[in-house]
PDB file of N, CA and C in Angstrom:
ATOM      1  N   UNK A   1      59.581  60.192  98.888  1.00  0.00           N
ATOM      2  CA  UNK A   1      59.033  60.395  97.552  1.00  0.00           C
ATOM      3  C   UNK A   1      58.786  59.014  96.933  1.00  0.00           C
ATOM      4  N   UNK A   2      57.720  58.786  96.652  1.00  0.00           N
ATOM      5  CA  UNK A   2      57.534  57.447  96.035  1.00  0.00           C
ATOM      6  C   UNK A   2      58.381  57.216  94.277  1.00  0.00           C
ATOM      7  N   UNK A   3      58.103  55.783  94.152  1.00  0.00           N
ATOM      8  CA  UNK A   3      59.497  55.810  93.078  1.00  0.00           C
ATOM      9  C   UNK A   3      58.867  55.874  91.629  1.00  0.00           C
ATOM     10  N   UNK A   4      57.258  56.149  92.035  1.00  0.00           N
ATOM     11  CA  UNK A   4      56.925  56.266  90.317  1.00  0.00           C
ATOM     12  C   UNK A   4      56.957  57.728  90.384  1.00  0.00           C
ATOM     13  N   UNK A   5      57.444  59.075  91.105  1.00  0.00           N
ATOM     14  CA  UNK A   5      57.696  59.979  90.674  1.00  0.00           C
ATOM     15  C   UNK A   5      59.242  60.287  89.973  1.00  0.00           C
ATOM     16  N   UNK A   6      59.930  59.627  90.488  1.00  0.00           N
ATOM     17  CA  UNK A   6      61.263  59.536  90.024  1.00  0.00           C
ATOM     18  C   UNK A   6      61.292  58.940  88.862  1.00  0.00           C
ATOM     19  N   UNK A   7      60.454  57.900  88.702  1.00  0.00           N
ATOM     20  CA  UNK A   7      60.510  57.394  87.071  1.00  0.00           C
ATOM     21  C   UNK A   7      59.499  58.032  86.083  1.00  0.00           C
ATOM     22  N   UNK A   8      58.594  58.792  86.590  1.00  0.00           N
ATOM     23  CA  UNK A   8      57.903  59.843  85.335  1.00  0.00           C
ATOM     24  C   UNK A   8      59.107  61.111  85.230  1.00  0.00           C
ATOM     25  N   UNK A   9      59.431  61.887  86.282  1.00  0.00           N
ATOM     26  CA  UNK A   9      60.556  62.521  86.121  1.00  0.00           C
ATOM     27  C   UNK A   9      61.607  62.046  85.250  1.00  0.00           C
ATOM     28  N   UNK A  10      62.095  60.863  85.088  1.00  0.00           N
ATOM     29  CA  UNK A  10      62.847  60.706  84.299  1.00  0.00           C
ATOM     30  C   UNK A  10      62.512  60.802  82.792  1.00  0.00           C
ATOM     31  N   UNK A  11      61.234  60.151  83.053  1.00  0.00           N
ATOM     32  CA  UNK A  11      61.053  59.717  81.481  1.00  0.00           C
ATOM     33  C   UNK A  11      60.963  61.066  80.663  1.00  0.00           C
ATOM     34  N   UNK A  12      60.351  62.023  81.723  1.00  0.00           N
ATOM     35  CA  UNK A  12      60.278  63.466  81.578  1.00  0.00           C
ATOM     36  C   UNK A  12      61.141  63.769  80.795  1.00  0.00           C
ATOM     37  N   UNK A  13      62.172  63.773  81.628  1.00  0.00           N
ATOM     38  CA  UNK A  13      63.729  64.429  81.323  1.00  0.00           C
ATOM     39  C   UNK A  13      63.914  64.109  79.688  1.00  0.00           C
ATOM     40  N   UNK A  14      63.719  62.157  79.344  1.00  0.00           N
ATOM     41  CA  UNK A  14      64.163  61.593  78.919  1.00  0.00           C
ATOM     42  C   UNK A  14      63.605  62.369  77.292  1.00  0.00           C
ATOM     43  N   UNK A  15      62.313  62.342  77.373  1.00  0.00           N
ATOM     44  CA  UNK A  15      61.559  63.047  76.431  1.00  0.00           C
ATOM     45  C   UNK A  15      61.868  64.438  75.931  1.00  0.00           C
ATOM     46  N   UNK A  16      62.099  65.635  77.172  1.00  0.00           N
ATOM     47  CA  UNK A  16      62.585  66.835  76.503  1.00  0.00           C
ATOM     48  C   UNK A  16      63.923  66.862  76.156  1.00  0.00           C
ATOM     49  N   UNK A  17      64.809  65.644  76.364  1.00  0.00           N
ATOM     50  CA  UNK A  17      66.095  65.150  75.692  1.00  0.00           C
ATOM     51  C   UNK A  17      66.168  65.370  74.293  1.00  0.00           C
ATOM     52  N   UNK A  18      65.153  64.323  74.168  1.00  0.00           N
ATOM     53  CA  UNK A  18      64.711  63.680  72.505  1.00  0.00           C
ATOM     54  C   UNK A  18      63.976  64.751  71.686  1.00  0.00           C
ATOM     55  N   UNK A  19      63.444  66.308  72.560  1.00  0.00           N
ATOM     56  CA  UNK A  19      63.397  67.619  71.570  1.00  0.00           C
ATOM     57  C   UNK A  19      64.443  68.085  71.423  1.00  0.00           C
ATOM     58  N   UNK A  20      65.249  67.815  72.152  1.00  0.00           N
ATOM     59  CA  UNK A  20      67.002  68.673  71.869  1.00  0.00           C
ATOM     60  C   UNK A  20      67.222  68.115  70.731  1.00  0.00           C
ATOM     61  N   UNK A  21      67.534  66.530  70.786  1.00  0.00           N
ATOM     62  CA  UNK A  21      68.498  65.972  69.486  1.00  0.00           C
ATOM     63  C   UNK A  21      66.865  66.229  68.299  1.00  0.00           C
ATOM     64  N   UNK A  22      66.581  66.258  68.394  1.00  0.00           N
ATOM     65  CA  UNK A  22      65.305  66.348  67.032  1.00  0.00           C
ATOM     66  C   UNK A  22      65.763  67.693  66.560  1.00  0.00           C
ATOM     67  N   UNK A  23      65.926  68.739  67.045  1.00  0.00           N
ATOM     68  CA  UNK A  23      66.180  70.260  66.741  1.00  0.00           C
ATOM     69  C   UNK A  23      67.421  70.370  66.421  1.00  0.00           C
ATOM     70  N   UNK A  24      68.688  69.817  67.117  1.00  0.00           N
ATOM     71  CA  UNK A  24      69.856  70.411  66.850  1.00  0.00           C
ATOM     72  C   UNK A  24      70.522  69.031  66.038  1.00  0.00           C
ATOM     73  N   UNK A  25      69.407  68.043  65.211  1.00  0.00           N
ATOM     74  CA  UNK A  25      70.711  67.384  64.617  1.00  0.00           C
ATOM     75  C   UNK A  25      71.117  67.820  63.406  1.00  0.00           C
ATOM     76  N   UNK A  26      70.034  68.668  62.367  1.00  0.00           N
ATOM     77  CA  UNK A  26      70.667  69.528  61.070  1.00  0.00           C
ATOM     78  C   UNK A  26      71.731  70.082  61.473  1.00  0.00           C
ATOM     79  N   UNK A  27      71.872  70.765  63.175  1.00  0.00           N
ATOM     80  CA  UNK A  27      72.948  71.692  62.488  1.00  0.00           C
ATOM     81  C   UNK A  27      74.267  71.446  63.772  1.00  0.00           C
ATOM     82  N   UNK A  28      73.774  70.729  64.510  1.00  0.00           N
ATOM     83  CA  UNK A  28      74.819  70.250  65.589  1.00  0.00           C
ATOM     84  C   UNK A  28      75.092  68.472  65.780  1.00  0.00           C
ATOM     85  N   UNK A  29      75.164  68.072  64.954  1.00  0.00           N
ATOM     86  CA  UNK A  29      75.378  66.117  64.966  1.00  0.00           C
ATOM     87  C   UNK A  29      75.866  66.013  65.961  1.00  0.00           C
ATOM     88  N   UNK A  30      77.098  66.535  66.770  1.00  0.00           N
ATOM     89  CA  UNK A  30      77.801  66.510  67.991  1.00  0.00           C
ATOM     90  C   UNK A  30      77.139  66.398  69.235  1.00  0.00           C
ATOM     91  N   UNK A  31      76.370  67.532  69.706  1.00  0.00           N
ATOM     92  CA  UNK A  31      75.989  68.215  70.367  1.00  0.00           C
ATOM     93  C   UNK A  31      74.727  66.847  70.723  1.00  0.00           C
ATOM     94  N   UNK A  32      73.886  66.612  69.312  1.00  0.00           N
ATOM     95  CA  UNK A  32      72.979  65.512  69.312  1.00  0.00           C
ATOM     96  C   UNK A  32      73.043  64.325  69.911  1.00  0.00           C
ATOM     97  N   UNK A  33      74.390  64.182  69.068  1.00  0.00           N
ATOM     98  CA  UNK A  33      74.951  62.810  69.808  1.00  0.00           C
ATOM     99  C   UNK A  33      75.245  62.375  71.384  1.00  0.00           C
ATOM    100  N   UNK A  34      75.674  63.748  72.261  1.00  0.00           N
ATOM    101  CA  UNK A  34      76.079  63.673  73.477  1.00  0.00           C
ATOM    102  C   UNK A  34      74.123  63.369  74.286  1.00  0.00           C
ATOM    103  N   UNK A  35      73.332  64.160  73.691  1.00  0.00           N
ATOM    104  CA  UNK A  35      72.151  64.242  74.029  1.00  0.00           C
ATOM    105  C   UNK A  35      71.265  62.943  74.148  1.00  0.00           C
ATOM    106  N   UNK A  36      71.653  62.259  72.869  1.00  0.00           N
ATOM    107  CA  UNK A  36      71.146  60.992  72.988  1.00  0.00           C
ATOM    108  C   UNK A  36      72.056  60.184  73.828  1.00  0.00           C
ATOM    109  N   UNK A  37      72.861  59.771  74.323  1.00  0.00           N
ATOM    110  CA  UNK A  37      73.458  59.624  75.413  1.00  0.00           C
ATOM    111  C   UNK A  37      73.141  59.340  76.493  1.00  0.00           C
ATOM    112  N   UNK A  38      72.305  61.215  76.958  1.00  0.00           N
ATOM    113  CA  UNK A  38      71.988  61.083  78.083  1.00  0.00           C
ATOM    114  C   UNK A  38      70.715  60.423  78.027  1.00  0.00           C
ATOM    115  N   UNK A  39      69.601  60.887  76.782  1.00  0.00           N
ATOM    116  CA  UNK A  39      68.458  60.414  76.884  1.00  0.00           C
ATOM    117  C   UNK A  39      68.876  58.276  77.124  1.00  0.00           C
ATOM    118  N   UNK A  40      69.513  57.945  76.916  1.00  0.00           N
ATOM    119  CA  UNK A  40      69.885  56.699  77.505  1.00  0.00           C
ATOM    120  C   UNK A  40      70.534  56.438  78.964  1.00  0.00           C
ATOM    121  N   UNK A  41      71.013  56.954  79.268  1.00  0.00           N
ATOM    122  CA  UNK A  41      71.144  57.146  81.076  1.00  0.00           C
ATOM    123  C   UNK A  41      69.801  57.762  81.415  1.00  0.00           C
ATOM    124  N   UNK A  42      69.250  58.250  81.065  1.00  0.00           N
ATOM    125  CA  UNK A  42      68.019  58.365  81.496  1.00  0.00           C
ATOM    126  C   UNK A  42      66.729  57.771  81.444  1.00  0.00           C
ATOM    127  N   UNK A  43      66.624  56.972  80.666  1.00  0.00           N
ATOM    128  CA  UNK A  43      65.807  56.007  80.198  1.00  0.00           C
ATOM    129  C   UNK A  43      66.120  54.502  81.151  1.00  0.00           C
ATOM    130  N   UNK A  44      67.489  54.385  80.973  1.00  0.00           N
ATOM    131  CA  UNK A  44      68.218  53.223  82.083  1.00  0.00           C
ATOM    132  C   UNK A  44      67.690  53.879  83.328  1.00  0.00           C
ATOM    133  N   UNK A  45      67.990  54.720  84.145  1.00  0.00           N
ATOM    134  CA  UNK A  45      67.990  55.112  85.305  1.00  0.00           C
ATOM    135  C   UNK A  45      66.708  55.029  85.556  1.00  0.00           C
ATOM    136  N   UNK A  46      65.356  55.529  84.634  1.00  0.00           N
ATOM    137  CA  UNK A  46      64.570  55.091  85.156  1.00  0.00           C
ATOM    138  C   UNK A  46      63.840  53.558  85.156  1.00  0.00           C
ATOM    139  N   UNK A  47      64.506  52.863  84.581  1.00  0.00           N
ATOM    140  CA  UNK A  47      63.978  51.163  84.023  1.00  0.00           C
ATOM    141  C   UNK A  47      64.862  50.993  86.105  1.00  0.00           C
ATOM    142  N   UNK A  48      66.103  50.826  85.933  1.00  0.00           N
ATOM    143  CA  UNK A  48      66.837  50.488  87.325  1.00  0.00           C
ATOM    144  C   UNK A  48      65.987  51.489  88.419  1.00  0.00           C
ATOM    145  N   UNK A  49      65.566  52.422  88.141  1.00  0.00           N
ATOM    146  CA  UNK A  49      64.774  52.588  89.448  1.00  0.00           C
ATOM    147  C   UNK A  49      63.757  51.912  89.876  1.00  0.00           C
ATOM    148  N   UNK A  50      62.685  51.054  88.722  1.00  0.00           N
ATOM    149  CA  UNK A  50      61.546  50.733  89.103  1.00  0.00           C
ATOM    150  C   UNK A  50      61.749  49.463  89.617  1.00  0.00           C
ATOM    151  N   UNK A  51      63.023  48.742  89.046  1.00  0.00           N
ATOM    152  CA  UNK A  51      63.425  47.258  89.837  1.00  0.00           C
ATOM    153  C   UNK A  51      64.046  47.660  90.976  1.00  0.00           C
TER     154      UNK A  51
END
């Protein structure tokens, strides 16, 4: 699998992340917080994949 599919996949991921915390931060701050998180391991993972 070449590695710019793994890094649009991510960014993928990284993006329908960032609809979670947009939706659930009125009423879940918690929940948000863990989300943005990942949207940062995911954002990293794909920056370290392309080097």
């Amino acid at each position: 699998m070449p590695k710019e599919v793994v890094v649009i996949g991510l960014l993928a991921l990284a993006g329908f992340l960032a609809g979670g915390v947009y939706a659930t931060w009125k009423t879940a701050k918690f929940m948000a917080i863990i989300l943005l998180v990942l949207i940062v391991f995911a954002v990293g993972g794909a920056v370290l994949w392309l080097l």
